[in-house]
PDB file of N, CA and C in Angstrom:
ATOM      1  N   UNK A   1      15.859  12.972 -44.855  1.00  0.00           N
ATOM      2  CA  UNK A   1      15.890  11.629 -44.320  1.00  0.00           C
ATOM      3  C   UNK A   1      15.409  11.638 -42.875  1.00  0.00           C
ATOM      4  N   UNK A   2      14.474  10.979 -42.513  1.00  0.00           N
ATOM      5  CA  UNK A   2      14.034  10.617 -40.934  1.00  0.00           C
ATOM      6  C   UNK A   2      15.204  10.407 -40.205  1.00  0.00           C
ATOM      7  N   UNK A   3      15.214  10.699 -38.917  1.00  0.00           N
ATOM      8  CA  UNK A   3      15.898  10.673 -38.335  1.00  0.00           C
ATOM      9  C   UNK A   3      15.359   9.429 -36.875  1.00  0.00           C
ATOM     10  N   UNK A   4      16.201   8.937 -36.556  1.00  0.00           N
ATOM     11  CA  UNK A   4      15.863   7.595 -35.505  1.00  0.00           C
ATOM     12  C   UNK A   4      15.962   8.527 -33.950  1.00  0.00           C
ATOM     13  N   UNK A   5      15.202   8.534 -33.112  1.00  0.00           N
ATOM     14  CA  UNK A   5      14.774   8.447 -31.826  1.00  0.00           C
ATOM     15  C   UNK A   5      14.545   7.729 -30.872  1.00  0.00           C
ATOM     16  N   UNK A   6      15.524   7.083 -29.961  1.00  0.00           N
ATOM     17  CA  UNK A   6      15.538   6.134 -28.946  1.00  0.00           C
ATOM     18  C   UNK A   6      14.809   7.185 -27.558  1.00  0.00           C
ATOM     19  N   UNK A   7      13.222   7.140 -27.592  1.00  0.00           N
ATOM     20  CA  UNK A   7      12.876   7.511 -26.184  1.00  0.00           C
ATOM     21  C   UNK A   7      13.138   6.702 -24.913  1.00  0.00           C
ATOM     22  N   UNK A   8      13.498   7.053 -23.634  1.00  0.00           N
ATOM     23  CA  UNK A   8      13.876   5.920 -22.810  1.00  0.00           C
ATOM     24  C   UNK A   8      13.440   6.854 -21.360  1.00  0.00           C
ATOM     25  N   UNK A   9      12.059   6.339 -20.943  1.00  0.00           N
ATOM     26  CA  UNK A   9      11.405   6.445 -19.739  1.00  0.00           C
ATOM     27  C   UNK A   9      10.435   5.503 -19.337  1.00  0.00           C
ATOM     28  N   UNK A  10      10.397   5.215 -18.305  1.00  0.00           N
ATOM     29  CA  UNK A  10       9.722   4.593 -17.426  1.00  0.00           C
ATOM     30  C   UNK A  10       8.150   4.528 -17.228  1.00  0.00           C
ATOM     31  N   UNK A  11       7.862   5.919 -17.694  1.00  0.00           N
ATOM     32  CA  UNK A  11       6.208   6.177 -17.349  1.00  0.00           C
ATOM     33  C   UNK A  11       5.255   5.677 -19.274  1.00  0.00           C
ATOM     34  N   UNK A  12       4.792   4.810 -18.994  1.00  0.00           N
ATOM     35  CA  UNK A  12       4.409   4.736 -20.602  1.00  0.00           C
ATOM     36  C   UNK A  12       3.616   5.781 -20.948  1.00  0.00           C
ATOM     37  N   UNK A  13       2.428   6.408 -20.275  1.00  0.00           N
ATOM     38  CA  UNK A  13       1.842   7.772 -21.033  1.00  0.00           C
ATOM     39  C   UNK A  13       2.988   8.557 -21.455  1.00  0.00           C
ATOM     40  N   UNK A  14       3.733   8.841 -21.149  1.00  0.00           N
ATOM     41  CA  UNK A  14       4.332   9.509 -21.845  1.00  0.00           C
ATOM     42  C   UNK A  14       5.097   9.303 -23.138  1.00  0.00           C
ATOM     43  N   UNK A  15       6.068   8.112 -22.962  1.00  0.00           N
ATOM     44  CA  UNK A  15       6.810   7.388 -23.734  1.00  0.00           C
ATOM     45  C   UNK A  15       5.426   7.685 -25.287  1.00  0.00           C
ATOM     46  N   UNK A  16       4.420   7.414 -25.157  1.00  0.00           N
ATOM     47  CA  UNK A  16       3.451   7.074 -25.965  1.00  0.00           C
ATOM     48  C   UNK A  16       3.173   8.730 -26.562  1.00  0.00           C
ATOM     49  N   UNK A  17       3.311   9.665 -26.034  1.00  0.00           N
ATOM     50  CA  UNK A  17       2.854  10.726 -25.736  1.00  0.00           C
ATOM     51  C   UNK A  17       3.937  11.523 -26.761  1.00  0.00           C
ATOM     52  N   UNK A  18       5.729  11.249 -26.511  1.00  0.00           N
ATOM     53  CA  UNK A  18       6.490  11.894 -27.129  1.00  0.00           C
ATOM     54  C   UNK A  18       6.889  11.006 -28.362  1.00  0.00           C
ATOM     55  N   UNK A  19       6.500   9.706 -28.477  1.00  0.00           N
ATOM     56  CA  UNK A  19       6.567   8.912 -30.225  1.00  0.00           C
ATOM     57  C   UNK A  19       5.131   9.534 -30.819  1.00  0.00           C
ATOM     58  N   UNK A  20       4.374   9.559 -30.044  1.00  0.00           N
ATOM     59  CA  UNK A  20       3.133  10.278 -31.289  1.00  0.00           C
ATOM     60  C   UNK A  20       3.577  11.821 -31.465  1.00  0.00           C
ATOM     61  N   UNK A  21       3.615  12.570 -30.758  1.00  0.00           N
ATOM     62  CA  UNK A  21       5.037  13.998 -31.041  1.00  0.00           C
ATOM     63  C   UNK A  21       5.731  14.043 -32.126  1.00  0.00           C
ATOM     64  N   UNK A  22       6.733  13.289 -32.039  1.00  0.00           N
ATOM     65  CA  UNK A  22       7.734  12.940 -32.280  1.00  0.00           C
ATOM     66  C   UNK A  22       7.724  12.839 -33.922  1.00  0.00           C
ATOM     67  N   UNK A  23       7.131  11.411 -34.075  1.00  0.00           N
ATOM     68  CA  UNK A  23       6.568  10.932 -35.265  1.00  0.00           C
ATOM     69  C   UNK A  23       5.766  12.286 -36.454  1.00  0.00           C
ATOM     70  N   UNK A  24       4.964  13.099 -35.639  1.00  0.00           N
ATOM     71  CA  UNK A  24       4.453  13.814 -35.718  1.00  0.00           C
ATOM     72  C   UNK A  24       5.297  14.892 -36.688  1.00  0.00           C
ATOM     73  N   UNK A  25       6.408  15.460 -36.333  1.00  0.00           N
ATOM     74  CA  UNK A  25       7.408  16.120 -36.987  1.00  0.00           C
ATOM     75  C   UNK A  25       8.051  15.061 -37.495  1.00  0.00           C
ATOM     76  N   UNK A  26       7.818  14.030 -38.278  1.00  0.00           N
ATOM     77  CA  UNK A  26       8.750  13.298 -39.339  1.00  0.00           C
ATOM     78  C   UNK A  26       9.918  12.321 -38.551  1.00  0.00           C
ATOM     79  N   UNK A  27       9.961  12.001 -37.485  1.00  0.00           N
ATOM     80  CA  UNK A  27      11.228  11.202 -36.813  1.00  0.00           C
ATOM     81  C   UNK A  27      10.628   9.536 -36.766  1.00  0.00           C
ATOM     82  N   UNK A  28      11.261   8.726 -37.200  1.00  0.00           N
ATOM     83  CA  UNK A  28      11.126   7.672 -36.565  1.00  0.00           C
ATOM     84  C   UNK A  28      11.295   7.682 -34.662  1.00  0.00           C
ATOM     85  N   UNK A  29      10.728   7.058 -34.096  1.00  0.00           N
ATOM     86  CA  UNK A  29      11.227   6.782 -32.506  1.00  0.00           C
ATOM     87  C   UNK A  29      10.869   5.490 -31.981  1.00  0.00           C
ATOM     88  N   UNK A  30      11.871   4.964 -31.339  1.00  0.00           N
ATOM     89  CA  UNK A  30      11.793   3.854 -30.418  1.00  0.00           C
ATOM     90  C   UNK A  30      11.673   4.022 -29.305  1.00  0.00           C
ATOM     91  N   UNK A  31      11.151   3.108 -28.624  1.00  0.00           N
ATOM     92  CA  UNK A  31      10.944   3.188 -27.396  1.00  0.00           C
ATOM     93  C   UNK A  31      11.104   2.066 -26.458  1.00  0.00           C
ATOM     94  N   UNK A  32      11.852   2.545 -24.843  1.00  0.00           N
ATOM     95  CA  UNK A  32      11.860   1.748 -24.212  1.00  0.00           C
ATOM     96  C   UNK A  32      12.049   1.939 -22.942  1.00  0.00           C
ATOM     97  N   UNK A  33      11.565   1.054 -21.734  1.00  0.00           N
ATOM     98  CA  UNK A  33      10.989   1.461 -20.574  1.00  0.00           C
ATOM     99  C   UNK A  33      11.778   1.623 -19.499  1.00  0.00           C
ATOM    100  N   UNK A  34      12.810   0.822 -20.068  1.00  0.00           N
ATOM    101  CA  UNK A  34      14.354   1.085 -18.756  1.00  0.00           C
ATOM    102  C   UNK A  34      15.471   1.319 -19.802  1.00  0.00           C
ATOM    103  N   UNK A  35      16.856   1.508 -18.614  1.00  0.00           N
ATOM    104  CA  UNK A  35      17.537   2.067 -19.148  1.00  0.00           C
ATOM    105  C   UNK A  35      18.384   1.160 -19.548  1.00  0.00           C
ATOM    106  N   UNK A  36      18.224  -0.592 -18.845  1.00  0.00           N
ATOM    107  CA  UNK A  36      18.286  -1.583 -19.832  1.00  0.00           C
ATOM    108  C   UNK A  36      18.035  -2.068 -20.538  1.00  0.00           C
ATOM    109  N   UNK A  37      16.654  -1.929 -20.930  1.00  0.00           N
ATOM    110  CA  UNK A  37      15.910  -2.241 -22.182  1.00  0.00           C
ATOM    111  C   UNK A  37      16.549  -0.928 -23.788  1.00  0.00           C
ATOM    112  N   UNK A  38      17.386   0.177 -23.219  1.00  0.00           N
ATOM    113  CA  UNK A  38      17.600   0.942 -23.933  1.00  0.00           C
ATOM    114  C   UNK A  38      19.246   0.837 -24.120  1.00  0.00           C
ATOM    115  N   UNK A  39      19.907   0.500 -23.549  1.00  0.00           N
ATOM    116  CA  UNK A  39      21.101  -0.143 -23.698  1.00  0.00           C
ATOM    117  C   UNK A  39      21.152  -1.541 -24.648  1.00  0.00           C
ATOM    118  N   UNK A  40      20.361  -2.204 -24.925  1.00  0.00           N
ATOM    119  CA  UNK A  40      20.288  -3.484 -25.530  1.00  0.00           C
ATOM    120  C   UNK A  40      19.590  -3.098 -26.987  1.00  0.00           C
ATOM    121  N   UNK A  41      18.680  -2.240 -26.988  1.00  0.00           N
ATOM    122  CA  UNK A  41      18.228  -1.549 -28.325  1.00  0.00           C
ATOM    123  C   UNK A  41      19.364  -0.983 -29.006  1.00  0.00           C
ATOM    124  N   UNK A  42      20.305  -0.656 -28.235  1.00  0.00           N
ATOM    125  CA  UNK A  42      21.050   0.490 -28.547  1.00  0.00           C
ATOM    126  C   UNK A  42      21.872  -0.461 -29.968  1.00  0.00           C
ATOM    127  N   UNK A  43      22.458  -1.585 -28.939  1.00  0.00           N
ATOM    128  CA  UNK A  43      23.131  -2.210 -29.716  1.00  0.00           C
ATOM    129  C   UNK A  43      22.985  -2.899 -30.906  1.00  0.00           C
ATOM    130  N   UNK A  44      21.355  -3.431 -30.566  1.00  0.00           N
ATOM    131  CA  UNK A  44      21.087  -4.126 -32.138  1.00  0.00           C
ATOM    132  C   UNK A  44      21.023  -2.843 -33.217  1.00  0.00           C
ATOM    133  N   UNK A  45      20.475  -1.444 -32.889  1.00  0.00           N
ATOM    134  CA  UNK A  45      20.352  -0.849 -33.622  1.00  0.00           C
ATOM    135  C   UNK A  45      20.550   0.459 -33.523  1.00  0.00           C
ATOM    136  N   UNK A  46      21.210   1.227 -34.775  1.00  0.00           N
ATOM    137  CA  UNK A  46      22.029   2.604 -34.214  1.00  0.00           C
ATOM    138  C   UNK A  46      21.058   3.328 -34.157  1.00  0.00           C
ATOM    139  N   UNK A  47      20.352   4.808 -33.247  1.00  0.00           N
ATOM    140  CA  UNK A  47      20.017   5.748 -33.325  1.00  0.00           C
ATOM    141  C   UNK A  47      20.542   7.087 -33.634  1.00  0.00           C
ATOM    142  N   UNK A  48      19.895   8.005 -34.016  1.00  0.00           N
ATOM    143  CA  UNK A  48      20.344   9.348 -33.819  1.00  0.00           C
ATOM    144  C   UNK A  48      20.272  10.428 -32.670  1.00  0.00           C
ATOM    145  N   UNK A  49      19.412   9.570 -32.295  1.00  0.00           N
ATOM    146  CA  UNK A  49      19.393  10.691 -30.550  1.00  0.00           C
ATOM    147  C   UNK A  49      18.877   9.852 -29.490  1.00  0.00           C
ATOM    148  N   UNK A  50      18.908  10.287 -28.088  1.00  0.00           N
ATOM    149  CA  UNK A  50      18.660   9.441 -27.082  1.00  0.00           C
ATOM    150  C   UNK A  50      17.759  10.738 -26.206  1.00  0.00           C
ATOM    151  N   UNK A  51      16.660  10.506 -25.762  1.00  0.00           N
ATOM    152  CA  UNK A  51      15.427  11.180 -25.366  1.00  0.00           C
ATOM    153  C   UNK A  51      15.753  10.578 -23.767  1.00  0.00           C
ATOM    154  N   UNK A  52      16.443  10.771 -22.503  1.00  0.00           N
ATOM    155  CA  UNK A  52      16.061   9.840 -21.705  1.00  0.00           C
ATOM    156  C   UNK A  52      16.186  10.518 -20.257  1.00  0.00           C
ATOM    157  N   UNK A  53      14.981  10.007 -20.151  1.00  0.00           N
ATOM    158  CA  UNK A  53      14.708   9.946 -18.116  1.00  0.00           C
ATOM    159  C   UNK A  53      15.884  10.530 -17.278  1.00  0.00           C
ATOM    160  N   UNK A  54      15.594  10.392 -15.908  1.00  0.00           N
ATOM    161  CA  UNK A  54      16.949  10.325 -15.427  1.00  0.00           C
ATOM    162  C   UNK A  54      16.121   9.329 -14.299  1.00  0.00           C
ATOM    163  N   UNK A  55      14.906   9.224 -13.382  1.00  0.00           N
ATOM    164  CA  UNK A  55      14.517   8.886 -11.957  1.00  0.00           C
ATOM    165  C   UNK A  55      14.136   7.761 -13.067  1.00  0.00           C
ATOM    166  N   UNK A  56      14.731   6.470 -13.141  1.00  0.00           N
ATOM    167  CA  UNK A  56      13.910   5.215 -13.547  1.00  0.00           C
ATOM    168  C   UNK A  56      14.479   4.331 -12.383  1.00  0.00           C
ATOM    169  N   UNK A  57      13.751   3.023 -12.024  1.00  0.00           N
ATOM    170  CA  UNK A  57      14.142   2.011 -11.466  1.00  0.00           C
ATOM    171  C   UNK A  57      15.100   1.061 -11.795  1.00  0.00           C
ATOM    172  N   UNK A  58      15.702   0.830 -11.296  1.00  0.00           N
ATOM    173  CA  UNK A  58      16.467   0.160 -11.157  1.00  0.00           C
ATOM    174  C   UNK A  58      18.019   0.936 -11.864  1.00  0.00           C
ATOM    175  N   UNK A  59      18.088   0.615 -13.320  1.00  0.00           N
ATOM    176  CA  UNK A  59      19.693   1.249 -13.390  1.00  0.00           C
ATOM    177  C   UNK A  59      19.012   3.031 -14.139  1.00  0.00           C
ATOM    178  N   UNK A  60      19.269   4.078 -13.155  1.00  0.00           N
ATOM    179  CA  UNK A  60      18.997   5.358 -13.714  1.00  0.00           C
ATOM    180  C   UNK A  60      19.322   5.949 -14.766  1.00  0.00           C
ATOM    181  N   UNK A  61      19.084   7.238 -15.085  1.00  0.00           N
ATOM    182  CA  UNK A  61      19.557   7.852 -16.427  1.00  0.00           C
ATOM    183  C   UNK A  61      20.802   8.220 -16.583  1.00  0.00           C
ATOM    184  N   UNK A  62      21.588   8.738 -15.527  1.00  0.00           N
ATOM    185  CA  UNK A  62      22.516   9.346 -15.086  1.00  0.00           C
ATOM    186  C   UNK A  62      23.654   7.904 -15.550  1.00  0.00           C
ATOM    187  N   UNK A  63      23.474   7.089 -15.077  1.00  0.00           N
ATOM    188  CA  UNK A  63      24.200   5.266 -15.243  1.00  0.00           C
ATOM    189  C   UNK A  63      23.983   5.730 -17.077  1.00  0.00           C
ATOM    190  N   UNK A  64      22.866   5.449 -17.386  1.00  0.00           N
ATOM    191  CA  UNK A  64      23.306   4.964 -18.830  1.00  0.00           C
ATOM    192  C   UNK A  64      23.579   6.103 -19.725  1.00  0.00           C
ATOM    193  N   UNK A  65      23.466   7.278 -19.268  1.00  0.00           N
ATOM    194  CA  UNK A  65      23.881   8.280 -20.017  1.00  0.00           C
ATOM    195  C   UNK A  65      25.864   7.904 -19.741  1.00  0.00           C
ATOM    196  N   UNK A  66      26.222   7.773 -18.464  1.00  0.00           N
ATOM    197  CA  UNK A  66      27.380   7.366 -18.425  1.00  0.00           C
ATOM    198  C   UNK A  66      27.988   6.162 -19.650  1.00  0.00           C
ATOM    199  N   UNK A  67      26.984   5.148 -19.608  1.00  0.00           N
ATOM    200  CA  UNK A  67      27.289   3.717 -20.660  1.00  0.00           C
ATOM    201  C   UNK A  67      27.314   4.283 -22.001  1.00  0.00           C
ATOM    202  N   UNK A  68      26.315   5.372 -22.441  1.00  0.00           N
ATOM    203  CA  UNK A  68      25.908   5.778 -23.943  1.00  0.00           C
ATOM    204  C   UNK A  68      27.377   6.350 -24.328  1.00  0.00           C
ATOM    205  N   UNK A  69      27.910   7.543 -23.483  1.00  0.00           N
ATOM    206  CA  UNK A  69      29.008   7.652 -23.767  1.00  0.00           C
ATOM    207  C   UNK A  69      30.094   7.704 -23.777  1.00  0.00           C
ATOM    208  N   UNK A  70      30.209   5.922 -22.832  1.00  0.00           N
ATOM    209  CA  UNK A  70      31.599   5.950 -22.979  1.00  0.00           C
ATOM    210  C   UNK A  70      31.258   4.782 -24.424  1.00  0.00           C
ATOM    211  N   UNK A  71      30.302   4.254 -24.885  1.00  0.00           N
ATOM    212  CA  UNK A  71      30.619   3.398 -26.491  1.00  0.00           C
ATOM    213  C   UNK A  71      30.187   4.225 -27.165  1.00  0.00           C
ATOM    214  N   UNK A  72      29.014   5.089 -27.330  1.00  0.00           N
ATOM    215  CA  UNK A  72      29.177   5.922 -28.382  1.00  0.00           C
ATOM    216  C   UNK A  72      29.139   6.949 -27.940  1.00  0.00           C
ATOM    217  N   UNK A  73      30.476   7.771 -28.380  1.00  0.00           N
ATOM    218  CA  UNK A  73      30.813   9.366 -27.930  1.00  0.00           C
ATOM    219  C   UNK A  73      29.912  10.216 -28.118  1.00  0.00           C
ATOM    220  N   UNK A  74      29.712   9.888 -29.961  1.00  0.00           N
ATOM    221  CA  UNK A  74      29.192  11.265 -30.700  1.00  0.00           C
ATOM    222  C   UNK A  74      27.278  10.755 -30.315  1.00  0.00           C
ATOM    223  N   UNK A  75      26.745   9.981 -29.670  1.00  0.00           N
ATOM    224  CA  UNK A  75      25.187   9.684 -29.922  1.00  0.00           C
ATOM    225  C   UNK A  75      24.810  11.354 -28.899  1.00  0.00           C
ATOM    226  N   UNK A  76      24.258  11.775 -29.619  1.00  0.00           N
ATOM    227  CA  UNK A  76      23.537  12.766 -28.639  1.00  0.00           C
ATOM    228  C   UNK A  76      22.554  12.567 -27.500  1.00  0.00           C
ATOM    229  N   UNK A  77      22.482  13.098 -26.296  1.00  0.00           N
ATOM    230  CA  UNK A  77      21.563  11.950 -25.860  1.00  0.00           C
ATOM    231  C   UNK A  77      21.122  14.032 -24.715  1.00  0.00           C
ATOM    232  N   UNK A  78      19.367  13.805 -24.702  1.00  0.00           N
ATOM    233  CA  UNK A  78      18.663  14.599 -23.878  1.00  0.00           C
ATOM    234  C   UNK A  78      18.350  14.078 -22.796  1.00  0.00           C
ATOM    235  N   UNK A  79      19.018  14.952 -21.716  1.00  0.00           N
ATOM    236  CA  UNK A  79      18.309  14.318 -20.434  1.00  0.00           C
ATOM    237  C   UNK A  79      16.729  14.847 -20.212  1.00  0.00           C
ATOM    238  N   UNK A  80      15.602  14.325 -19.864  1.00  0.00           N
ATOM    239  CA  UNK A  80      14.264  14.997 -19.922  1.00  0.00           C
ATOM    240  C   UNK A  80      13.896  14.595 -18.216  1.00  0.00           C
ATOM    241  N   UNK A  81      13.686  15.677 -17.301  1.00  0.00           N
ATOM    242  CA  UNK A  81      13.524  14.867 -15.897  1.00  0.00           C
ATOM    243  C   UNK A  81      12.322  15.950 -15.509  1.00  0.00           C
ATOM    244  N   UNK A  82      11.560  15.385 -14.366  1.00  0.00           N
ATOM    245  CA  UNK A  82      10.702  16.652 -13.786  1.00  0.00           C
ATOM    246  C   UNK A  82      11.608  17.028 -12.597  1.00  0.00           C
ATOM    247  N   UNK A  83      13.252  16.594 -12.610  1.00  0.00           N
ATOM    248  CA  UNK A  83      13.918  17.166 -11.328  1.00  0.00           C
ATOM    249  C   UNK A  83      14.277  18.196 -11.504  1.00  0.00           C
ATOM    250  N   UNK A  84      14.721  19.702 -11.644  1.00  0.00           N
ATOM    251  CA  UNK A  84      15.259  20.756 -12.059  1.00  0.00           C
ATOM    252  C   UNK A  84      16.600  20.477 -11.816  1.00  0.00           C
ATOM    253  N   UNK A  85      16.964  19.610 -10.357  1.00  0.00           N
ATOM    254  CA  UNK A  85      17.910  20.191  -9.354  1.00  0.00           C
ATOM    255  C   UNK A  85      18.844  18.769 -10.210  1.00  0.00           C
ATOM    256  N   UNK A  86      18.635  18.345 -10.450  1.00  0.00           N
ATOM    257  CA  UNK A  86      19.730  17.179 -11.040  1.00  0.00           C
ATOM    258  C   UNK A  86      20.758  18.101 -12.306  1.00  0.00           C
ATOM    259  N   UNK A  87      20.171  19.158 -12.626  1.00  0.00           N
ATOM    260  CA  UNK A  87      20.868  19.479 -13.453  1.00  0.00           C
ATOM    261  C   UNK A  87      22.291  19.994 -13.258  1.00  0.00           C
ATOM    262  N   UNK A  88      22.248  19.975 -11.995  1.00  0.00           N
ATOM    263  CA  UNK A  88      23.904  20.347 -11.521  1.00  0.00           C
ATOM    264  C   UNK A  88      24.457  19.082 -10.389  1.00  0.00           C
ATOM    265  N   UNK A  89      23.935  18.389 -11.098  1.00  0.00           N
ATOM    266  CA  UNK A  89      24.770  17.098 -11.204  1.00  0.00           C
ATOM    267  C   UNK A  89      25.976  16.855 -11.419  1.00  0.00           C
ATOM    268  N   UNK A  90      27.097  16.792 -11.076  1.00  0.00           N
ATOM    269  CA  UNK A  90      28.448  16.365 -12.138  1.00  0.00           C
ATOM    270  C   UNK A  90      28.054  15.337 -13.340  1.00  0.00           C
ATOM    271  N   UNK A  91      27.040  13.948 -12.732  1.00  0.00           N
ATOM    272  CA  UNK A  91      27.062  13.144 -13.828  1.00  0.00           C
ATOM    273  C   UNK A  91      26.082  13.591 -14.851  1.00  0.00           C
ATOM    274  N   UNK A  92      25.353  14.251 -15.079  1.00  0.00           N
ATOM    275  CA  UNK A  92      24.265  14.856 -16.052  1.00  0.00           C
ATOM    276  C   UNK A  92      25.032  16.126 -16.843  1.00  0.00           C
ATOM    277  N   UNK A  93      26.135  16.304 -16.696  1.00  0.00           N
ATOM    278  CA  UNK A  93      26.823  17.407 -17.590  1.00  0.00           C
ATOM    279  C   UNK A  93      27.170  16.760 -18.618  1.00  0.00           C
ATOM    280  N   UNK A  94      27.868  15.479 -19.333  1.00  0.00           N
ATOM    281  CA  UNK A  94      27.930  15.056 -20.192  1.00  0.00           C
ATOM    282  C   UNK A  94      26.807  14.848 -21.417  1.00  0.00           C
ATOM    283  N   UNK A  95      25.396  15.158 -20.780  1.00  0.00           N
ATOM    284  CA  UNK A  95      24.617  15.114 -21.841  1.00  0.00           C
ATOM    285  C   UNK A  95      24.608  16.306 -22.626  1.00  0.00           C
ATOM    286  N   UNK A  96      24.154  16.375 -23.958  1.00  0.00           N
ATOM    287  CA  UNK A  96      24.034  17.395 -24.814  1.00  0.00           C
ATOM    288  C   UNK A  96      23.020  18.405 -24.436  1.00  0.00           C
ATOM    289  N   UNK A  97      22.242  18.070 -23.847  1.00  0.00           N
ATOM    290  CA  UNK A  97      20.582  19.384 -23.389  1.00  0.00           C
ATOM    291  C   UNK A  97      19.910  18.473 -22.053  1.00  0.00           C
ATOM    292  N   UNK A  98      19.737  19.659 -21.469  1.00  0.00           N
ATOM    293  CA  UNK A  98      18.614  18.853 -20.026  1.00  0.00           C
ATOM    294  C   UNK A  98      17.585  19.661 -20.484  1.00  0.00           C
ATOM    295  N   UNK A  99      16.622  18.945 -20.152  1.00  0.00           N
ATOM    296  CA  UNK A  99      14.730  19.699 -20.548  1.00  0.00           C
ATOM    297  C   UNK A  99      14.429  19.257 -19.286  1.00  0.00           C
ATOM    298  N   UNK A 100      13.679  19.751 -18.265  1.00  0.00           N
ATOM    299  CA  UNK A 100      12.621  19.916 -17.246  1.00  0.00           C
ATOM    300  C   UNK A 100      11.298  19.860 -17.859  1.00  0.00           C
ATOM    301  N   UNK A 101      10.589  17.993 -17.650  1.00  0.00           N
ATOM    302  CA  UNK A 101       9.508  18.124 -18.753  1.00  0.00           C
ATOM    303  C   UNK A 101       8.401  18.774 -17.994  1.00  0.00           C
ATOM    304  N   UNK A 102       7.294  19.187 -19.077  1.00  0.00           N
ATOM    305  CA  UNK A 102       6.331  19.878 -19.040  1.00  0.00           C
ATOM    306  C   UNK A 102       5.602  19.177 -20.244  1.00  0.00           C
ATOM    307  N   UNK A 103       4.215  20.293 -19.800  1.00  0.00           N
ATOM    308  CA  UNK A 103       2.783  19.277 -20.655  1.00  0.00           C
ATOM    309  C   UNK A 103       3.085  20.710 -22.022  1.00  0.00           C
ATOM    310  N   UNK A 104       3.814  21.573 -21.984  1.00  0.00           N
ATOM    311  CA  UNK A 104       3.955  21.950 -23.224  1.00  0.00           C
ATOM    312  C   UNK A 104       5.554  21.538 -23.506  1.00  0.00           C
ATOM    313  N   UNK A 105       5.264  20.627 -25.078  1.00  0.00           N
ATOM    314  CA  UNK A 105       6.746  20.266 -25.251  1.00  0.00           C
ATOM    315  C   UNK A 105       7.372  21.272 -26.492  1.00  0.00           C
ATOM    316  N   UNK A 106       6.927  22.793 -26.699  1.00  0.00           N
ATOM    317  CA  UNK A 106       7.776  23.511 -27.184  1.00  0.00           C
ATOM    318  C   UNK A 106       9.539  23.190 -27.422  1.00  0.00           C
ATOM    319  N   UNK A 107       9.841  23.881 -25.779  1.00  0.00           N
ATOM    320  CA  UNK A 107      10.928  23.808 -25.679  1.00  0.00           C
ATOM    321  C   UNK A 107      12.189  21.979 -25.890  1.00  0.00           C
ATOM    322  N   UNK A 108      11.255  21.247 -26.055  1.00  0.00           N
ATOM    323  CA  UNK A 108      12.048  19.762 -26.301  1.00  0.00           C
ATOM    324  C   UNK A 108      11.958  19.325 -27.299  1.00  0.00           C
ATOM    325  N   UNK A 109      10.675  20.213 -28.091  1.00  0.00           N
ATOM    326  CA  UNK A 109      11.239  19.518 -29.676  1.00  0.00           C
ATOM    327  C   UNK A 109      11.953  19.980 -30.403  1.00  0.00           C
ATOM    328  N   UNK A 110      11.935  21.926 -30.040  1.00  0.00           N
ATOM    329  CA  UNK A 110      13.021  22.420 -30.432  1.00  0.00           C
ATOM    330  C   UNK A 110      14.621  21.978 -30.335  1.00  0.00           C
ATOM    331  N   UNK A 111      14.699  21.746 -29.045  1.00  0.00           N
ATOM    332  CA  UNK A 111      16.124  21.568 -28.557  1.00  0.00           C
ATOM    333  C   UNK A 111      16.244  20.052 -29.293  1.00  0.00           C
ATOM    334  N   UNK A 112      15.264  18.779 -29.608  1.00  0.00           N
ATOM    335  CA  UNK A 112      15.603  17.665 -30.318  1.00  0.00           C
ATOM    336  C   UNK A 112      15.736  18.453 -32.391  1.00  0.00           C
ATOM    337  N   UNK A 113      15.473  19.064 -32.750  1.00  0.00           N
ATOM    338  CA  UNK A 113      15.585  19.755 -33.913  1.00  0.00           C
ATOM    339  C   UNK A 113      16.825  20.431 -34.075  1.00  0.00           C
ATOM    340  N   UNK A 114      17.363  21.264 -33.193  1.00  0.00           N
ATOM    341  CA  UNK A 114      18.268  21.983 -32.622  1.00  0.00           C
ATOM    342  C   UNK A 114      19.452  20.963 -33.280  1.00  0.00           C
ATOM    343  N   UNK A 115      19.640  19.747 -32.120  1.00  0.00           N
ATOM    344  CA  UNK A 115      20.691  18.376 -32.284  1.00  0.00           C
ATOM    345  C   UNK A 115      20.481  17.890 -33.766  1.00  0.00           C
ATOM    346  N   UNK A 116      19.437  17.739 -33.934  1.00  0.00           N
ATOM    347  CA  UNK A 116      19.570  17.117 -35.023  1.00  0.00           C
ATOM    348  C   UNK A 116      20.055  17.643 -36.145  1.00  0.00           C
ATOM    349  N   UNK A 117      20.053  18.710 -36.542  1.00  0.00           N
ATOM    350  CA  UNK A 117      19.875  19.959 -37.473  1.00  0.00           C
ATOM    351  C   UNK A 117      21.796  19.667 -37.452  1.00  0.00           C
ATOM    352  N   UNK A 118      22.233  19.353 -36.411  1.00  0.00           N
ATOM    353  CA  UNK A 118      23.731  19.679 -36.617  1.00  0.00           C
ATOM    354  C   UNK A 118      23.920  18.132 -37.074  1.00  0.00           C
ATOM    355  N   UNK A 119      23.584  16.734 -36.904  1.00  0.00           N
ATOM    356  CA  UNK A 119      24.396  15.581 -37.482  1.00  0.00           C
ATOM    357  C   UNK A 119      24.375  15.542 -38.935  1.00  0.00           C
TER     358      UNK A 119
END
């Protein structure tokens, strides 16, 4: 069974970049450009994983990774940033995997296969 993918970044080449990916290995994915536009998806419709940013405008990743789980505990959600240093964050420990993106996405589709492989 496909599995649903809520991508949630700011930069559209990319966004465009990891649903053709994505899709690519069999996943449905959605997409959306803030982290309010991905909070409001959330609700009309359930996903299986959350792909998301952390440096967006206005409400950051770090904020809605906070919102994702305090309503849904179990949603898995990847932080994907080009910051390294956020990863020792207090608020970025609650996510399931941090990826430091790169133009090879080896290591992030694994680690999205990885999550998934366990729901």
């Amino acid at each position: 069974m496909k599995k649903k993918i809520l991508v949630v970044d700011d930069e559209e080449g990319l966004r465009l970049l990891y649903k053709e990916e994505l899709e690519d290995d069999g996943n449905d994915v959605e997409l959306a450009s803030s982290g309010l536009e991905a909070l409001e998806k959330l609700e009309v419709a359930p996903v299986d994983l959350v792909l998301l940013d952390i440096k967006m405008p206005g409400m950051d990743g770090v904020e809605v990774l906070r919102r994702v789980k305090e309503k849904w505990k179990n949603l898995p959600v990847i932080l994907c940033t080009a910051y390294p240093h956020y990863k020792h964050d207090f608020g970025t420990w609650a996510s399931d995997a941090y990826i430091v993106k790169s133009s090879d996405l080896t290591e992030l589709k694994q680690t999205i296969k990885d999550i998934l492989s366990r729901k």
